[in-house]
N, C-alpha and C. Protein backbone atom coordinates (compact mmCIF):
# COMPACT_ATOMS: atom_id res chain seq x y z
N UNK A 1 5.80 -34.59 -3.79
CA UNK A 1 5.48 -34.20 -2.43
C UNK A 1 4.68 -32.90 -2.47
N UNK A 2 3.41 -32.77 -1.57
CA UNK A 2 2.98 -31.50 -1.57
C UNK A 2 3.67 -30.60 -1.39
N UNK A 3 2.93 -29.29 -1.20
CA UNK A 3 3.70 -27.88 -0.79
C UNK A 3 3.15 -28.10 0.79
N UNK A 4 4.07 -27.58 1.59
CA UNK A 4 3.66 -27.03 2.56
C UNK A 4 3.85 -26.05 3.17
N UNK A 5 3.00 -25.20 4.48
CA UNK A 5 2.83 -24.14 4.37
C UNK A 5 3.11 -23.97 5.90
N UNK A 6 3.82 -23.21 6.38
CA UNK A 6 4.09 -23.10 7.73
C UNK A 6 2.99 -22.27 8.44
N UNK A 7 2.81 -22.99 9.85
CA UNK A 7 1.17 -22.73 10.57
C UNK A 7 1.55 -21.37 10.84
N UNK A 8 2.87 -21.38 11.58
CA UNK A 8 3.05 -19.28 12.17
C UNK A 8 2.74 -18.70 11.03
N UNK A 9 2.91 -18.58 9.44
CA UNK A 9 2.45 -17.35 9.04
C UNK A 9 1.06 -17.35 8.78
N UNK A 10 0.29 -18.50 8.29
CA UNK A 10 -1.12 -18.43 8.67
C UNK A 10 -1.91 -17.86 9.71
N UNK A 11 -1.24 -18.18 10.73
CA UNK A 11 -1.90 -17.35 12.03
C UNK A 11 -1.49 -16.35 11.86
N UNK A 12 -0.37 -15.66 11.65
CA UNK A 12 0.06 -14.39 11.44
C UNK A 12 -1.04 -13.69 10.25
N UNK A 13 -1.52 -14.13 9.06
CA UNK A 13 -2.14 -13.72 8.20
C UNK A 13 -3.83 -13.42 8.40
N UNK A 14 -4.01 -14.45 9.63
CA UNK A 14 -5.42 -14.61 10.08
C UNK A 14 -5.71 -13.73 11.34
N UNK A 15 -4.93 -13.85 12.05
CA UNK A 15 -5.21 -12.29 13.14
C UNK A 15 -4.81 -11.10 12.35
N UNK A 16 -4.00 -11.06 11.13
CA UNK A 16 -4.02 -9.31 10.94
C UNK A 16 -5.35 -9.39 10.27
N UNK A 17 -5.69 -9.92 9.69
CA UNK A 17 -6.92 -9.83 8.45
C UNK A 17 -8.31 -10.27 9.61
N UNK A 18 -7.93 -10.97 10.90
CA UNK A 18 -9.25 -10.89 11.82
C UNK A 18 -9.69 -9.38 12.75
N UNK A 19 -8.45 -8.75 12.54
CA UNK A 19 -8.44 -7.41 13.28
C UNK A 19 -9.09 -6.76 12.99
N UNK A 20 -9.55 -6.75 11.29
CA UNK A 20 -10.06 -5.50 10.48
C UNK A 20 -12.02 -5.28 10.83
N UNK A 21 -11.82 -4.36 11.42
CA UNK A 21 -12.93 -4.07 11.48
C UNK A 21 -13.69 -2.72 11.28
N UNK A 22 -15.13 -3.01 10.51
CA UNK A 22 -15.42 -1.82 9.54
C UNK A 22 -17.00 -1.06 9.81
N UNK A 23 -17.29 0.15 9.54
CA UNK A 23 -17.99 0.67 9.55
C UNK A 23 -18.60 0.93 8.50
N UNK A 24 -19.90 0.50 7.68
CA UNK A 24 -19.88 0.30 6.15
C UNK A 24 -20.81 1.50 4.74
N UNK A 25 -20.62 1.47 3.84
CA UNK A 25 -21.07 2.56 2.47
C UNK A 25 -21.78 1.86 0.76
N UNK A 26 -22.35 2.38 -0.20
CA UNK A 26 -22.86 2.02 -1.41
C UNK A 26 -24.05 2.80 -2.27
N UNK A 27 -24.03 3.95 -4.22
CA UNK A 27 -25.42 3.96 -4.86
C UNK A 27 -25.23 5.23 -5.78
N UNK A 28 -26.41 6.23 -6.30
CA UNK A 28 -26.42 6.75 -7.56
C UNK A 28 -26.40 8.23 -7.23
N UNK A 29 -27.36 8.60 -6.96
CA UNK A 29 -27.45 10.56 -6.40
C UNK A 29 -26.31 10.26 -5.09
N UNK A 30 -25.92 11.05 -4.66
CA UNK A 30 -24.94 11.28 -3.58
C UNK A 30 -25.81 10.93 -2.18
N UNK A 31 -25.41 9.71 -1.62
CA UNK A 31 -26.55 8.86 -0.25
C UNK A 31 -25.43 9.88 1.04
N UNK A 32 -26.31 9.89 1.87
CA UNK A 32 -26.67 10.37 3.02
C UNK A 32 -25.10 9.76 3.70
N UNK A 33 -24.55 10.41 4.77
CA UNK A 33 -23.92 9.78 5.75
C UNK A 33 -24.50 8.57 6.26
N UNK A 34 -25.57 8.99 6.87
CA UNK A 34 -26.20 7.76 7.68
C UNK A 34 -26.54 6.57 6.97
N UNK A 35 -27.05 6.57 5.49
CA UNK A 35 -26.90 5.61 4.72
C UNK A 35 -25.54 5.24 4.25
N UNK A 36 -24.74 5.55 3.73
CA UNK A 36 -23.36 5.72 3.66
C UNK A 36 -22.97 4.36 4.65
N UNK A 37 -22.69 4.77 5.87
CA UNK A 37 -22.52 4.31 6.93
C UNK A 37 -23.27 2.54 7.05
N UNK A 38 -24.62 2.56 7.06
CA UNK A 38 -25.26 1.27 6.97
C UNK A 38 -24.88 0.66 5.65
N UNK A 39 -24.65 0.97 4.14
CA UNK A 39 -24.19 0.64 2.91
C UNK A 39 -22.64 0.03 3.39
N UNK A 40 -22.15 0.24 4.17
CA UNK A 40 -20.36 0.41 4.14
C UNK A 40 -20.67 -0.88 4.83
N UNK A 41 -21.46 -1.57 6.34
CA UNK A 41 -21.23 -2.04 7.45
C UNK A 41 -22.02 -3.25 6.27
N UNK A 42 -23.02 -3.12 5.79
CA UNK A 42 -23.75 -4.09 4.81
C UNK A 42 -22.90 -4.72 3.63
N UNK A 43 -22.30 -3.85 3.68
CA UNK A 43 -21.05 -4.56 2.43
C UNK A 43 -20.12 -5.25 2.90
N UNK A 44 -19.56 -4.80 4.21
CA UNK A 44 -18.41 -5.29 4.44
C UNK A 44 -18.72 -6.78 5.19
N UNK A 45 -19.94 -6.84 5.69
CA UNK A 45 -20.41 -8.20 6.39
C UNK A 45 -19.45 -9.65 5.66
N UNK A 46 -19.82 -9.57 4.55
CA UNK A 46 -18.85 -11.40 3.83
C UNK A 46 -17.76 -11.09 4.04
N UNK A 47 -17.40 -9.98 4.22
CA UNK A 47 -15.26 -10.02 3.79
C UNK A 47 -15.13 -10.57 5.74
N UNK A 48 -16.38 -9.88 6.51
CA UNK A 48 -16.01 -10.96 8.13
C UNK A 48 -16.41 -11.55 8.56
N UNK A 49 -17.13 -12.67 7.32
CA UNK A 49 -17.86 -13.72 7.63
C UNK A 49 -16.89 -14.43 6.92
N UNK A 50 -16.08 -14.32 5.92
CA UNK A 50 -14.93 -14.93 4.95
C UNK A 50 -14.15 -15.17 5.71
N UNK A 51 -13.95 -14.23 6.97
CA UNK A 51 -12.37 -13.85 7.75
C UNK A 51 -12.72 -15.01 9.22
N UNK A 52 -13.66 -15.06 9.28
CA UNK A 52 -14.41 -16.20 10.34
C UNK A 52 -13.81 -17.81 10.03
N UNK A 53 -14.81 -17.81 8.64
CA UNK A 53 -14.37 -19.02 8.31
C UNK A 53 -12.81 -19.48 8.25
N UNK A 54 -12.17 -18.39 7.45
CA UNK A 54 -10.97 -18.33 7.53
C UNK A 54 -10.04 -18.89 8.94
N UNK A 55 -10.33 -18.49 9.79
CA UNK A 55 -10.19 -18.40 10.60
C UNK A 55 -10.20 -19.55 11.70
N UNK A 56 -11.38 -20.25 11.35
CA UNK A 56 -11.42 -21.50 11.93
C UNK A 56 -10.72 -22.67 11.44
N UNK A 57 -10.44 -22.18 9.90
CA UNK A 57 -10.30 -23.54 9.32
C UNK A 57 -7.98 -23.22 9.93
N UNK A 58 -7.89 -22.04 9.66
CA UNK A 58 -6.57 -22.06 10.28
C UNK A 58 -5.81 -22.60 11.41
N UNK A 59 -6.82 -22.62 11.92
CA UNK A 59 -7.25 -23.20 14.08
C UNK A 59 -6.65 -24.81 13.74
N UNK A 60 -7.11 -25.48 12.52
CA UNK A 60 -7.00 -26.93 12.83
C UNK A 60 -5.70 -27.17 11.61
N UNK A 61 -5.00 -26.18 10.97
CA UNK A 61 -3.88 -26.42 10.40
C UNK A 61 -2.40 -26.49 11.32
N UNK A 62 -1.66 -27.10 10.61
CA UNK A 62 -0.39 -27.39 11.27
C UNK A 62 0.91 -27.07 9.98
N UNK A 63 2.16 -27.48 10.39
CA UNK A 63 3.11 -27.19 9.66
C UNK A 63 3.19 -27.94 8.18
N UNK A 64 2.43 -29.00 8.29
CA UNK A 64 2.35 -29.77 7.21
C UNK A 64 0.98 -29.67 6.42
N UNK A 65 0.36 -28.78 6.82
CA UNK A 65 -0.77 -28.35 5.83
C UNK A 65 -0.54 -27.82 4.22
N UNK A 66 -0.72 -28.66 3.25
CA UNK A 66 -0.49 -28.48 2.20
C UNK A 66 -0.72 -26.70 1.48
N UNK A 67 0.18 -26.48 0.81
CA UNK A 67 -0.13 -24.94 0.66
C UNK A 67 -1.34 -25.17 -0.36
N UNK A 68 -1.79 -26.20 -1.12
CA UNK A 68 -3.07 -26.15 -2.00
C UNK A 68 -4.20 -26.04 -0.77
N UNK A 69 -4.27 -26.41 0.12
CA UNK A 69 -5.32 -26.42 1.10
C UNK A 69 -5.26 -24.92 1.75
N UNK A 70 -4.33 -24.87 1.49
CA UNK A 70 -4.37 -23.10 2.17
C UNK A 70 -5.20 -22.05 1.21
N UNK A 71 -4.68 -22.23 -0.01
CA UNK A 71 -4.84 -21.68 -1.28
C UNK A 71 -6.01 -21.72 -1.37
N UNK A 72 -6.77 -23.34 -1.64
CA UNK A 72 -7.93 -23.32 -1.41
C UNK A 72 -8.81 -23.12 -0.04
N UNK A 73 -8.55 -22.50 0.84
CA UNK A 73 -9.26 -21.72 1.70
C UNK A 73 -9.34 -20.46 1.83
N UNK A 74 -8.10 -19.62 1.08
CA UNK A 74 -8.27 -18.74 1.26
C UNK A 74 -9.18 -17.85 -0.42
N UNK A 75 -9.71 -18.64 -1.09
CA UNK A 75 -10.16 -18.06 -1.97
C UNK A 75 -11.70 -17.70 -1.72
N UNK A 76 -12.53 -17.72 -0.98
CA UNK A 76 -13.46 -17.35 -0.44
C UNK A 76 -13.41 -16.09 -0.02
N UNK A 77 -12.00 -15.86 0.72
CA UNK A 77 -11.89 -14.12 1.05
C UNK A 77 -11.43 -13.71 -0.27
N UNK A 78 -10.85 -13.67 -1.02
CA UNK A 78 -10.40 -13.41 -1.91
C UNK A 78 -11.53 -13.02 -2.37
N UNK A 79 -12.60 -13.78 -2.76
CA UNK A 79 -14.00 -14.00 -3.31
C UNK A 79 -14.79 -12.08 -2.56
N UNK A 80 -14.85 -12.60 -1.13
CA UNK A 80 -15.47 -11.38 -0.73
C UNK A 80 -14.63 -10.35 -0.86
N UNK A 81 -13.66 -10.13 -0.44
CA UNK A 81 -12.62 -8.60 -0.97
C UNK A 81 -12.94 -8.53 -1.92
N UNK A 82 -12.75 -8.64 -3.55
CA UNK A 82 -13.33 -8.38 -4.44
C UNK A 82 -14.64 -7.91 -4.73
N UNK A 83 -15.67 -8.65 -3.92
CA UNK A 83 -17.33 -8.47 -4.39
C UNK A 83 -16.63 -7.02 -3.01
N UNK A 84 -16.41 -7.09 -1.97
CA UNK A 84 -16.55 -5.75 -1.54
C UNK A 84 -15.99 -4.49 -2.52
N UNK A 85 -15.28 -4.65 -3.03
CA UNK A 85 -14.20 -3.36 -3.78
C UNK A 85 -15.35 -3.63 -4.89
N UNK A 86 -16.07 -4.51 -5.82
CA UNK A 86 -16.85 -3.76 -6.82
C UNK A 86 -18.27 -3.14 -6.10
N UNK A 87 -18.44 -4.07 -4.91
CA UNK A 87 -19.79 -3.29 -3.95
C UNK A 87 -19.44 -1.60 -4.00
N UNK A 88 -18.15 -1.14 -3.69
CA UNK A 88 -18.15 -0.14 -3.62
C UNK A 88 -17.97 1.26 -4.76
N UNK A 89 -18.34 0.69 -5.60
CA UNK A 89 -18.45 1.55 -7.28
C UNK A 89 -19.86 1.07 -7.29
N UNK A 90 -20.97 0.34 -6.67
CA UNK A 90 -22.24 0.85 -7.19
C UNK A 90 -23.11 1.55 -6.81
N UNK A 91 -22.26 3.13 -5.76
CA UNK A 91 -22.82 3.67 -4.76
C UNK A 91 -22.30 5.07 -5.07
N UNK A 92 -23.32 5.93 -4.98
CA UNK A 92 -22.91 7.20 -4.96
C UNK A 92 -22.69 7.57 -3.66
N UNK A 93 -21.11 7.96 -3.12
CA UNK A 93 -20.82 8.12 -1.76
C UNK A 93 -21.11 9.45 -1.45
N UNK A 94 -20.93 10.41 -0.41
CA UNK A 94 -20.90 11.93 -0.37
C UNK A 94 -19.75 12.00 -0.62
N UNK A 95 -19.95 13.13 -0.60
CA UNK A 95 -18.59 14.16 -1.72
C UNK A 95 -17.58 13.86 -0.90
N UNK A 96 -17.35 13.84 0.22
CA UNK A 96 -16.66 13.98 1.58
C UNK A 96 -15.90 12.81 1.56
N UNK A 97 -16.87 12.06 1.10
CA UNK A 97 -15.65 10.13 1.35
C UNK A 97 -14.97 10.20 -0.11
N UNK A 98 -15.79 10.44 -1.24
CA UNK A 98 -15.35 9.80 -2.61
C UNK A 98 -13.99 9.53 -2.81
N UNK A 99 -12.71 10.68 -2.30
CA UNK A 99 -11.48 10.37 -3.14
C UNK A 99 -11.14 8.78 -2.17
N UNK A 100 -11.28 8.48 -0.53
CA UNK A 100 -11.23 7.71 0.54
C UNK A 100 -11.66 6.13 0.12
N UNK A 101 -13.33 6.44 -0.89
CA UNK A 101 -13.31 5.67 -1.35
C UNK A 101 -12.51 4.53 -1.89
N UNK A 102 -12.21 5.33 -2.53
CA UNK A 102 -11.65 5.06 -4.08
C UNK A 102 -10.08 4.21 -3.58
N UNK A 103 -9.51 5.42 -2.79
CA UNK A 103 -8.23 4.53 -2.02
C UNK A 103 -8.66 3.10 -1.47
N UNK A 104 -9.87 3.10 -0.60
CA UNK A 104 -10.18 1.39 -0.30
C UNK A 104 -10.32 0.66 -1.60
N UNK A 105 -10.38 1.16 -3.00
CA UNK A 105 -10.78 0.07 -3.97
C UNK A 105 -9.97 0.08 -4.35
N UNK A 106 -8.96 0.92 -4.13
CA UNK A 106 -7.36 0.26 -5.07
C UNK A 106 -6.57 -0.32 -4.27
N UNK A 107 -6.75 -0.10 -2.60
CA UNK A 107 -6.17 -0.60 -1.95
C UNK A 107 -6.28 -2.40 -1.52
N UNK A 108 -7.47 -2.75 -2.43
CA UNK A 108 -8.58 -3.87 -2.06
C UNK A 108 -7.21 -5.01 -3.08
N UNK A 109 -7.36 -4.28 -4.09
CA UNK A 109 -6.86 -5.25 -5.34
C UNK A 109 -5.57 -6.48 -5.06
N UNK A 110 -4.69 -5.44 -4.16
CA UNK A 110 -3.18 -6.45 -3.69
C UNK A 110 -3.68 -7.42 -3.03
N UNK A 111 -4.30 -7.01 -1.92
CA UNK A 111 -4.94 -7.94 -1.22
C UNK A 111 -5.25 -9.32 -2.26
N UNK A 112 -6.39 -9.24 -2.96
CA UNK A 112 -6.97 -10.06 -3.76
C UNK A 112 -5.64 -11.03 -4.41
N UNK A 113 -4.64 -9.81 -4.83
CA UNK A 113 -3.32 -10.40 -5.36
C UNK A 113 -2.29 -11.68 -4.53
N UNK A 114 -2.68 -11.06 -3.41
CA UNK A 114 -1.80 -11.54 -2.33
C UNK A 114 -2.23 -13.46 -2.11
N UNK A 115 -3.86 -13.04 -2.10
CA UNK A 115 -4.54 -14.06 -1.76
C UNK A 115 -4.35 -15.47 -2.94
N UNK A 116 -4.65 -14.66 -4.18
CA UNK A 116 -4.15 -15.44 -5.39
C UNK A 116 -2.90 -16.25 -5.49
N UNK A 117 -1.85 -15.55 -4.90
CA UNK A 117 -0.63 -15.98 -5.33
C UNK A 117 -0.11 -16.99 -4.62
N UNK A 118 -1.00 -17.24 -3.18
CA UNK A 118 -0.08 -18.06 -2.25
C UNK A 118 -0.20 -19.75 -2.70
N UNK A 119 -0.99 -19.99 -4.01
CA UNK A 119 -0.80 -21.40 -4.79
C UNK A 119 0.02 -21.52 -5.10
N UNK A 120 1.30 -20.22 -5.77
CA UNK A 120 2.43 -20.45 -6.14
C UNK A 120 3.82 -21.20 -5.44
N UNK A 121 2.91 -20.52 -3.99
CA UNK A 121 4.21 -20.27 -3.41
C UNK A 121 4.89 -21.64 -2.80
N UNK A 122 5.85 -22.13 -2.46
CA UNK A 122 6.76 -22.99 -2.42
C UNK A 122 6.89 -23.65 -0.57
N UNK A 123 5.40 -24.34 -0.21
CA UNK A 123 6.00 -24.83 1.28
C UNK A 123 6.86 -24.48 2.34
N UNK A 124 8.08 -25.11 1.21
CA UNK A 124 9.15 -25.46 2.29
C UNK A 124 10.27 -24.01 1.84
N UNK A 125 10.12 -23.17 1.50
CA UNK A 125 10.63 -21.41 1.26
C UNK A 125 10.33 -20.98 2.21
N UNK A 126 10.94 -21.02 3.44
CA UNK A 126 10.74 -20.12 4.08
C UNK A 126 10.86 -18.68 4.28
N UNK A 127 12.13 -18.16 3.08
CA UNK A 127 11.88 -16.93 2.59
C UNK A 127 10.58 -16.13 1.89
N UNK A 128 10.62 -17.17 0.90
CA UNK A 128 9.21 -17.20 0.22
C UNK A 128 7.92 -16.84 0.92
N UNK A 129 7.78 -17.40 2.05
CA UNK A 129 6.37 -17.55 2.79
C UNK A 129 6.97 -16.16 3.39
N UNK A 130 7.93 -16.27 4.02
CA UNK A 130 8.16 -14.70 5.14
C UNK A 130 8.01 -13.52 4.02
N UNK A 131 8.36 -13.73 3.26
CA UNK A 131 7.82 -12.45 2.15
C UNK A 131 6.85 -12.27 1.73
N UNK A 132 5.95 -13.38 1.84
CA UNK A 132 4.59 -13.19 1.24
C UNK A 132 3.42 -12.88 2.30
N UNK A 133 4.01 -13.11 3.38
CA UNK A 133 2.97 -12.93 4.72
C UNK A 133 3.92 -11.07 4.77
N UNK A 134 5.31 -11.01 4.70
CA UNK A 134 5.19 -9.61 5.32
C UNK A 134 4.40 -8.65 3.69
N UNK A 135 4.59 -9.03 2.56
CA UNK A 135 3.85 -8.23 1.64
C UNK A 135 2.11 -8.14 2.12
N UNK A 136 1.44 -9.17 2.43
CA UNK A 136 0.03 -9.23 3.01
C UNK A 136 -0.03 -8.34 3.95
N UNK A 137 0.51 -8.22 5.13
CA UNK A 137 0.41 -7.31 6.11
C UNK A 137 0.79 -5.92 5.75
N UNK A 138 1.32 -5.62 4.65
CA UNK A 138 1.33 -3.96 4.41
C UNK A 138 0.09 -3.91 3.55
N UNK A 139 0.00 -5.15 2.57
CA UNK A 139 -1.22 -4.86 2.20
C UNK A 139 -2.54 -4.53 2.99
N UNK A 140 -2.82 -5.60 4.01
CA UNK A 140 -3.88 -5.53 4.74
C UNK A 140 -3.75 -3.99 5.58
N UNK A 141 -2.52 -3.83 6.08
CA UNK A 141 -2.36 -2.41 6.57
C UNK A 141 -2.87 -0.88 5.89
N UNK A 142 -2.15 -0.86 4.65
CA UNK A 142 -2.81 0.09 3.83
C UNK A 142 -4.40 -0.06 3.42
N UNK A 143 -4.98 -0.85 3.27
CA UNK A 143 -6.38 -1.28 3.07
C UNK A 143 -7.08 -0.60 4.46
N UNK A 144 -6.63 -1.48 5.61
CA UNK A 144 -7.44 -0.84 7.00
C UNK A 144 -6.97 0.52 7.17
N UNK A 145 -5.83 1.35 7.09
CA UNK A 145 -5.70 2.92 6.83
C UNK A 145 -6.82 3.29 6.06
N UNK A 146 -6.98 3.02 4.73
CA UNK A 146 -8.41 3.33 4.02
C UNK A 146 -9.20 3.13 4.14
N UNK A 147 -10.06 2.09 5.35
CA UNK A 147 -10.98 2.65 5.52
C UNK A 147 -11.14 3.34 6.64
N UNK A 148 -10.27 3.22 7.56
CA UNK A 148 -10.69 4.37 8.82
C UNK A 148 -11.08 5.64 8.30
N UNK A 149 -10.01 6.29 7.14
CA UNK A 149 -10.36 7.48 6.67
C UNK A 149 -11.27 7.79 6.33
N UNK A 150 -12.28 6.56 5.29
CA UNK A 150 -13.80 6.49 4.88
C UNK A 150 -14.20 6.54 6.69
N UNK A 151 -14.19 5.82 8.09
CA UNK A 151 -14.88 5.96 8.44
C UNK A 151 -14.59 7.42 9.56
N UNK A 152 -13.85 7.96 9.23
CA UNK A 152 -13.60 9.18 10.12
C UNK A 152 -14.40 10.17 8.77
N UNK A 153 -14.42 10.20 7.18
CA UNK A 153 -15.31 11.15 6.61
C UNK A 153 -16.74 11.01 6.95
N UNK A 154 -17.67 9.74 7.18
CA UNK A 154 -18.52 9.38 7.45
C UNK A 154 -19.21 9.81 9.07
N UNK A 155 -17.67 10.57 10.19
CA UNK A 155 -18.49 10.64 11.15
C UNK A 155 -18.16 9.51 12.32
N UNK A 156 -17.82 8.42 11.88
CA UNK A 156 -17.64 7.35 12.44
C UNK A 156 -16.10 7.24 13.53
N UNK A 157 -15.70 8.06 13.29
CA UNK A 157 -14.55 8.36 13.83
C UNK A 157 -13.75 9.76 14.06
N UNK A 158 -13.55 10.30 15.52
CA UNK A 158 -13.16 11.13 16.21
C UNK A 158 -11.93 11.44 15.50
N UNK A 159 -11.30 12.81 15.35
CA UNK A 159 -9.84 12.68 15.57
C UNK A 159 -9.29 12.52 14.62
């Protein structure tokens, strides 16, 4: 029998990860705020074009959606989180974001982890799944903390 994957934490996983929204950075001599800023919004474009697709394809799942079908949908974001977190080591940031940086690229990795693991996970566990959607959401949480901070060094944010 397949795995299956209960629709509430999918939706639960797809509005926190549809929420995230970014102001974007990337390069070699130390780039400008204002470039900074267009580098950051240019990078981050696939991880919410990933979160789109994502998104739709969640719309037409139900309780009996195989967790391989999940798995395999969600590796596309997986795909862009990653290309974003190495996008962001081929950019000399200003001095001002660098350590902020750096927190979004370590903060990127669980994520990626999170995304990986849900092939493992066991359908009909409903512990299982409630642990793995509430581990995603601190992940995704700490990730969007890092970058507000990139976008409050950048200017982009008041306060």
């Amino acid at each position: 029998m397949a795995k299956r994957f209960a629709i509430s934490s999918l939706v639960t996983v797809s509005l926190i990860l549809g929420n995230l929204t970014l102001s974007s950075p990337s390069s070699a001599a130390p780039i400008t705020k204002a470039a900074a800023v267009k580098q950051l919004r240019k990078d981050v474009k696939p991880v919410v074009a990933a979160l789109a697709k994502f998104g739709v394809k969640v719309k037409k799942w139900n309780n009996s959606t195989p967790v391989a079908a999940v798995a395999s949908a969600m590796k596309p974001l997986g795909t862009a989180f990653q290309n974003f977190s190495f996008a962001l080591l081929r950019v000399s940031w200003p001095r001002n974001a660098r350590a902020d940086v750096r927190a979004v690229y370590f903060a990127t990795s669980p994520i990626v982890a999170d995304i990986n693991s849900v092939a493992a996970l066991n359908g009909n566990d409903s512990t299982a799944i409630s642990a793995w959607v509430s581990g995603m959401e601190k992940d995704v949480a700490a990730w969007e903390n890092a970058i507000v901070l990139v976008e409050h060094d950048l200017g982009l944010r008041v306060g």
